[in-house]
Every structure is written in C-alpha cells, then in structure tokens.
C-alpha atoms as a PDB file:
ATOM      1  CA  UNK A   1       9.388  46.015  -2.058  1.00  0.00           C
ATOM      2  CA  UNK A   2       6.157  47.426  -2.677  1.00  0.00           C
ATOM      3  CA  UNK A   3       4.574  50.214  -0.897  1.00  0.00           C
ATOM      4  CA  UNK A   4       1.737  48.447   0.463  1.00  0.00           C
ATOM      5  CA  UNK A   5       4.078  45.873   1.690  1.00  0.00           C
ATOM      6  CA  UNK A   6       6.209  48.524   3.773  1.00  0.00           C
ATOM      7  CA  UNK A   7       4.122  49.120   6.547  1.00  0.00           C
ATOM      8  CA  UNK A   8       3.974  45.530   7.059  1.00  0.00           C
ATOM      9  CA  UNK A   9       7.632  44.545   6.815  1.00  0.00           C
ATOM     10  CA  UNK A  10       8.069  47.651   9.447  1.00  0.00           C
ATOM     11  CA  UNK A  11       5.466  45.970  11.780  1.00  0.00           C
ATOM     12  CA  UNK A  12       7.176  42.840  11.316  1.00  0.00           C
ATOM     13  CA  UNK A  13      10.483  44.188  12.029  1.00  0.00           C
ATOM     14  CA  UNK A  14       9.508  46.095  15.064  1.00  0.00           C
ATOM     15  CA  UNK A  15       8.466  43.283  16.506  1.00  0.00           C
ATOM     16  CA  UNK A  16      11.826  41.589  16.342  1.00  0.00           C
ATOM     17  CA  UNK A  17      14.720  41.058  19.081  1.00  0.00           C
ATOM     18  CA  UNK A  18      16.649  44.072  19.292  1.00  0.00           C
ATOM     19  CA  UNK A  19      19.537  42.636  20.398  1.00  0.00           C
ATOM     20  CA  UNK A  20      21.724  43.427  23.318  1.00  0.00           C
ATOM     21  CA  UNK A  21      22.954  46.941  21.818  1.00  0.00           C
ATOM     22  CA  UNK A  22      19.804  48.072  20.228  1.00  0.00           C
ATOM     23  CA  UNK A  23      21.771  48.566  16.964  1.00  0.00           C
ATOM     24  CA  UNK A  24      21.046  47.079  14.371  1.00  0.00           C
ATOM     25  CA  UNK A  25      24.688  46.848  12.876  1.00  0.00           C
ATOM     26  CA  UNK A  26      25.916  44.554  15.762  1.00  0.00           C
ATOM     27  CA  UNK A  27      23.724  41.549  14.773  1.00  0.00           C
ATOM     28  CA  UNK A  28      20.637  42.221  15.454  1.00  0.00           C
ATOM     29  CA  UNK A  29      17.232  43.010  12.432  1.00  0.00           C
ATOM     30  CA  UNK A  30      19.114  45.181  10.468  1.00  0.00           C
ATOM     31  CA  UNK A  31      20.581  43.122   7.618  1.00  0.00           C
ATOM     32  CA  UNK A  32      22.268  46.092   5.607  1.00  0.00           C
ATOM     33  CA  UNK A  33      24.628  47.237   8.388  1.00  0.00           C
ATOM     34  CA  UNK A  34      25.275  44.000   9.752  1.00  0.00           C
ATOM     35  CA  UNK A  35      26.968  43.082   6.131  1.00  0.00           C
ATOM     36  CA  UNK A  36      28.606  46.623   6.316  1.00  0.00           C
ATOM     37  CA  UNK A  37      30.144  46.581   9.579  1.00  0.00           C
ATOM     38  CA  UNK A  38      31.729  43.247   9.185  1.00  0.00           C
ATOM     39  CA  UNK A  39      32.864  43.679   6.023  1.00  0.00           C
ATOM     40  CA  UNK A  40      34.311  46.779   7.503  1.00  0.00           C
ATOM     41  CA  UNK A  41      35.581  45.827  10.766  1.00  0.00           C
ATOM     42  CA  UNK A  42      35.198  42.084  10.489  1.00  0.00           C
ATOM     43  CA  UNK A  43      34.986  39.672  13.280  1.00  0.00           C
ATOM     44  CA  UNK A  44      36.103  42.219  15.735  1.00  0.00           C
ATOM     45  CA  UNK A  45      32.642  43.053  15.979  1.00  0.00           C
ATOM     46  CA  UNK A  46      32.277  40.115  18.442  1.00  0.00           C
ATOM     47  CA  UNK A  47      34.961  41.556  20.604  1.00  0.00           C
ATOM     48  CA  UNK A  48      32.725  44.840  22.020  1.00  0.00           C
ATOM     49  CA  UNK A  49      30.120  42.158  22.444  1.00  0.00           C
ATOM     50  CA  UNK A  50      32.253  39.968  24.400  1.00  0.00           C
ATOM     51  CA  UNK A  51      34.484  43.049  26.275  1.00  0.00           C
ATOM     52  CA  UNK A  52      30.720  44.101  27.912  1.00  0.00           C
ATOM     53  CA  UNK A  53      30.039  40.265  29.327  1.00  0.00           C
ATOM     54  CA  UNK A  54      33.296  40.563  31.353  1.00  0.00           C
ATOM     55  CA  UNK A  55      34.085  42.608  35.085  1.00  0.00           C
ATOM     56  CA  UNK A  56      36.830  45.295  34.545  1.00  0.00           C
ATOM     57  CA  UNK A  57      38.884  46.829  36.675  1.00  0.00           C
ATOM     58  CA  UNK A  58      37.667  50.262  36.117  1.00  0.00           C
ATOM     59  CA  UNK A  59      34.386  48.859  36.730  1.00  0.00           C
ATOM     60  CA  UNK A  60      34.391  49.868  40.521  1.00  0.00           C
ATOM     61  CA  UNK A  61      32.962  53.490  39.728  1.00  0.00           C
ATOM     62  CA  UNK A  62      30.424  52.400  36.646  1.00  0.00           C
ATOM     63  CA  UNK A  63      27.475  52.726  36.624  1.00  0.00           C
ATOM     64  CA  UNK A  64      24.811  49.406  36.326  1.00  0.00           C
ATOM     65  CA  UNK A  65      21.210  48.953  35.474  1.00  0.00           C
ATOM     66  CA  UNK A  66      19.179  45.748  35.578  1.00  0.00           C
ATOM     67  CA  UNK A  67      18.980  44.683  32.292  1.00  0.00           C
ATOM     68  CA  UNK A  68      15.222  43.504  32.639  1.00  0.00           C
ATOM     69  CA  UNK A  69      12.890  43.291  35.864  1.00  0.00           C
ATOM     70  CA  UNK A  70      11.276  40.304  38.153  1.00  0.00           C
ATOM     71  CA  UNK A  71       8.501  38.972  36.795  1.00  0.00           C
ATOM     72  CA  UNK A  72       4.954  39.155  39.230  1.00  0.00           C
ATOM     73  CA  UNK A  73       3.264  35.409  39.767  1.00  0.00           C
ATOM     74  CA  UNK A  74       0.483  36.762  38.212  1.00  0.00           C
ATOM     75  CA  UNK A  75       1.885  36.969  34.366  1.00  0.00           C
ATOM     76  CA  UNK A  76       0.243  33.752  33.639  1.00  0.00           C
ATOM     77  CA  UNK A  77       1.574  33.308  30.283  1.00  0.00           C
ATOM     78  CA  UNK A  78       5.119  33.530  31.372  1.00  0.00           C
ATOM     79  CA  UNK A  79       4.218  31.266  33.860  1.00  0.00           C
ATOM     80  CA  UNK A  80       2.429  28.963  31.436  1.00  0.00           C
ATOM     81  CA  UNK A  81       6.212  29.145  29.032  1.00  0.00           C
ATOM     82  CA  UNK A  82       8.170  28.789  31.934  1.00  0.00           C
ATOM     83  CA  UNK A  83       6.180  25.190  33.042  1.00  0.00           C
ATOM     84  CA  UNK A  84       6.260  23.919  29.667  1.00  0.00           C
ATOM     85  CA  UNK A  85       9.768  24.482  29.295  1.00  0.00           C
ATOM     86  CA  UNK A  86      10.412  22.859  33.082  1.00  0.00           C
ATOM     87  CA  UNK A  87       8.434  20.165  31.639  1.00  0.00           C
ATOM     88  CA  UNK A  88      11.179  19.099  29.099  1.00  0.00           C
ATOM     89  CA  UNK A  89      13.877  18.915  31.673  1.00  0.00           C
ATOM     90  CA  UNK A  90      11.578  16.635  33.736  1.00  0.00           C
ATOM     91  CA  UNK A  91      10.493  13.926  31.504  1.00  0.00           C
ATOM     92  CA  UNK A  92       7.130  16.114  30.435  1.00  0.00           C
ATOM     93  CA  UNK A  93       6.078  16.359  34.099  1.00  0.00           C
ATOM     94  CA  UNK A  94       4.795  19.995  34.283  1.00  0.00           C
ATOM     95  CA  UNK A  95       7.605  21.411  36.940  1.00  0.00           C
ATOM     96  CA  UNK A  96       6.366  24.877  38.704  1.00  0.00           C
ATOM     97  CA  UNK A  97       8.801  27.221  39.926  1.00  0.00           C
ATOM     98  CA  UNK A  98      10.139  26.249  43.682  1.00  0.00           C
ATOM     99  CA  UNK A  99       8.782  28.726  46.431  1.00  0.00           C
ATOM    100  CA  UNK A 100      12.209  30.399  46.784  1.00  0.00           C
ATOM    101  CA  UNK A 101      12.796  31.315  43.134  1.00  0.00           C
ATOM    102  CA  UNK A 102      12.438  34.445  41.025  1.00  0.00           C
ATOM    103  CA  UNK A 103      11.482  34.621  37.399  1.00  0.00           C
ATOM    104  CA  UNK A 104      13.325  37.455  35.894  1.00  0.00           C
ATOM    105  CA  UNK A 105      12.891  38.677  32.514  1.00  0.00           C
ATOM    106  CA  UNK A 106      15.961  39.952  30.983  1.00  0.00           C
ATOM    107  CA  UNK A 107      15.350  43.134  28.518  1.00  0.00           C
ATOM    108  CA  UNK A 108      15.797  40.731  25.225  1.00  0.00           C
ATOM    109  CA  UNK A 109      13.011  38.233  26.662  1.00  0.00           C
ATOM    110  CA  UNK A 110      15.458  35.525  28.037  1.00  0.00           C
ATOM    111  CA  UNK A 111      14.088  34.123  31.139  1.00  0.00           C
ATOM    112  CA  UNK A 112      15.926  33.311  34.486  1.00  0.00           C
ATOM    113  CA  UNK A 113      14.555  31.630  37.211  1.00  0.00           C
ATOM    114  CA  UNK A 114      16.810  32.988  40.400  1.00  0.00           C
ATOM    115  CA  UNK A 115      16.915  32.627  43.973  1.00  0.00           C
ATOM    116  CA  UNK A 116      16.147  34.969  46.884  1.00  0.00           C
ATOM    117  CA  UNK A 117      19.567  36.106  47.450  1.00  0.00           C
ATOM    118  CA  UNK A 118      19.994  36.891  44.052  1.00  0.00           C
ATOM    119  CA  UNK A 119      16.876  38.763  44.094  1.00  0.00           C
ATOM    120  CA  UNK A 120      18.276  40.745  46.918  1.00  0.00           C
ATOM    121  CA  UNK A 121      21.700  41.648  44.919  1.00  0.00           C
ATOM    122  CA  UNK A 122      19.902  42.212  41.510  1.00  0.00           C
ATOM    123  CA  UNK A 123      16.983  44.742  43.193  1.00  0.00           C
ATOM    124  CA  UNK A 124      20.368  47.041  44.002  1.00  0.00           C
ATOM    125  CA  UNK A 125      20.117  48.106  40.544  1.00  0.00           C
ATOM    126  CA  UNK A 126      16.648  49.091  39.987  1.00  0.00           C
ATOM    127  CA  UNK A 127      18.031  52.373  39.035  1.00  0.00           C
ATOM    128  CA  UNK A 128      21.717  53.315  38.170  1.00  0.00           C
ATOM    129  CA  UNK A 129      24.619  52.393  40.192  1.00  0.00           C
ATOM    130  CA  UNK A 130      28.130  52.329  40.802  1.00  0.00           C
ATOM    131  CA  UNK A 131      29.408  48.707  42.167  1.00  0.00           C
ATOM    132  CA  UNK A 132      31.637  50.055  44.757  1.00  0.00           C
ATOM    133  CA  UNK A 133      28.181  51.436  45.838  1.00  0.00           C
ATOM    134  CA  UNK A 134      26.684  47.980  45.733  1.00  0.00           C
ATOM    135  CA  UNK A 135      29.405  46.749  47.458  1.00  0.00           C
ATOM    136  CA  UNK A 136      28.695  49.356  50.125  1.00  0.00           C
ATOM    137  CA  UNK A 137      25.640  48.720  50.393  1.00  0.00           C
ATOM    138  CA  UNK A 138      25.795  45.057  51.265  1.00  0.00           C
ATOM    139  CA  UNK A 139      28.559  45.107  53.527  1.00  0.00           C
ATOM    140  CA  UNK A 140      27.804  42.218  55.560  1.00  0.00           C
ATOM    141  CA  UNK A 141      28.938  39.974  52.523  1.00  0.00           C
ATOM    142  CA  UNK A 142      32.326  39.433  52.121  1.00  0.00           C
ATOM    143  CA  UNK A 143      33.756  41.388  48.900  1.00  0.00           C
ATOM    144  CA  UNK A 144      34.986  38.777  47.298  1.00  0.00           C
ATOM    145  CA  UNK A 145      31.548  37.020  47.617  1.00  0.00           C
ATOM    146  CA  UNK A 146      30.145  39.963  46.025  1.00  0.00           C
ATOM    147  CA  UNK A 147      32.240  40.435  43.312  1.00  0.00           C
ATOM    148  CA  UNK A 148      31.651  37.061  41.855  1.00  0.00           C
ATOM    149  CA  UNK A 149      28.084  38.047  42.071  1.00  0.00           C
ATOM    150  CA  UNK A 150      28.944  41.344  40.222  1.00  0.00           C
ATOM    151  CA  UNK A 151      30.816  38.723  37.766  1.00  0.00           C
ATOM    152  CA  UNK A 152      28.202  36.527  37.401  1.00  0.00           C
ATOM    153  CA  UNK A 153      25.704  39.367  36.924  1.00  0.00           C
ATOM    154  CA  UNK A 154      27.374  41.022  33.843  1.00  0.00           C
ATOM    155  CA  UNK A 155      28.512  37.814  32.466  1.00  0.00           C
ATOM    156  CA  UNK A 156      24.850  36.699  32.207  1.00  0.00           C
ATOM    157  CA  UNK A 157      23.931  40.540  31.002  1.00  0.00           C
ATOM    158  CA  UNK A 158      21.422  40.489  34.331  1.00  0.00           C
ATOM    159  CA  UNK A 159      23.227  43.857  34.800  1.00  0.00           C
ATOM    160  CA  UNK A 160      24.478  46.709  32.058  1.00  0.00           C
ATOM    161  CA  UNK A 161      27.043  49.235  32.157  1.00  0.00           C
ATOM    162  CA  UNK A 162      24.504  52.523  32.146  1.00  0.00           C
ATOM    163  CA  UNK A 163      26.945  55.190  32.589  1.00  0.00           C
ATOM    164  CA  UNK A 164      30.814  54.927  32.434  1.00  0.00           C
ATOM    165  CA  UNK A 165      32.764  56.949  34.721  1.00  0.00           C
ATOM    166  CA  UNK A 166      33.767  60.325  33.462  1.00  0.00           C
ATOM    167  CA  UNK A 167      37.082  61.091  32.579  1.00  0.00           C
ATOM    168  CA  UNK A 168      39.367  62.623  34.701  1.00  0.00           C
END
C-alpha cells in the first residue's frame, strides 16, 4: 500500500463494525489476526462468542451494561431506516413504529424495536449492575419471569457482562 493511500484505508477502516468484542482477532476489520487466531485456535473461536450469548449460573453477582441506548423520536434518519425496513414486511406500505414501542440501538448499530416493559427492565442497566440487583430491584415480578428476561437480554446482546465477579 502506498503512503498516500494509508490515511485513507485507516479512515475507511475506522469506520467499520467493530464487532461485539472490539477486537479485531475475533472476526471483526482486522484481517491479519482473524487468519492468526483461527489458524491458532481454530473454530473454538466461536465458542467465547457463543459462551457470552448464554445466562450462567455465576451470573447472579455480574455485572451488566446496556449494550446500546433508546433511541429519541427525534433521530429522523433512524426513523426514516426503521419505516423503510417496516415497509418490506408490509407489502411496501410505510409501517411507523406502534405508540408502545421503543427503538433501541444496540452498540454495533442493530436496531430493536421493544416494548414498554422491556424498556422498563433494559433502563436497569444504564450503568453497571449485578442481576441479583436487578432482580431486587423489580421485585414485584416473579423471578422466574425475570430471569427469562435476563435470558432473553444477553441472548440478544441487549445486555453485556461489564465486570465479572471477583474471585474469592
């Protein structure tokens, strides 16, 4: 590559997905270290990726973050995306987002349209904490209501493990 071409290839790269680990050798713009790390540890690679979609039992004293925030009505050209693409599902009739629903943007740009209650659950982790916390927190619902929201959270990556528990 030349040099004038570097600064553009870096511009073009930083604009790029991250991916879900913000490192580059689990899939995501760095080419070099994907290759490496598979040819080193080979498919296990997908196994860390899978291992943080799933609840675990030591989960209870982890620490979660929402892994993106609620988008305002006002972002008009997320709006604009989200109508077009609501369009396709109904036979190219533009379809605007119900009263009751939330668009939230997860942190690699993936788009969810949620409902209230879910709105309620996912503000919980506006800044880092522990489910058993959650749980404490809303302890009107029934726990195992709440844990299949915790379940569905992380399996959708609306939620990241911030801060494992420390060791004892």
């Amino acid at each position: 590559m030349t040099e004038a071409a570097q600064a553009e290839v870096a511009q073009a790269k930083a604009g790029l997905n991250p991916g879900h680990f913000h490192r580059p050798w689990l899939g995501s713009t760095d080419t070099p270290h994907t290759f490496f790390y598979h040819d080193r540890y080979g498919t296990a690679v997908r196994n860390v990726l899978a291992h943080d979609r799933v609840r675990h039992d030591t989960d209870g004293q982890t620490e979660f973050l929402a892994n993106g925030s609620f988008l305002e009505r006002d972002d008009d050209q997320v709006w604009d995306a989200y109508r077009r693409i609501r369009s396709d599902e109904q036979d190219g009739v533009p379809g605007d987002l119900p009263a009751d629903r939330h668009l939230f943007r997860r942190a690699d740009g993936q788009v969810f349209a949620l409902n209230h209650s879910s709105r309620l659950f996912l503000d919980l982790f506006t800044s880092p904490l522990t489910l058993a916390e959650a749980q404490r927190r809303v302890w009107i619902v029934e726990s195992t209501v709440a844990d299949r929201v915790w379940r569905t959270f992380i399996g959708q990556r609306l939620i990241r493990r911030h801060r494992l528990p420390a060791a004892a």
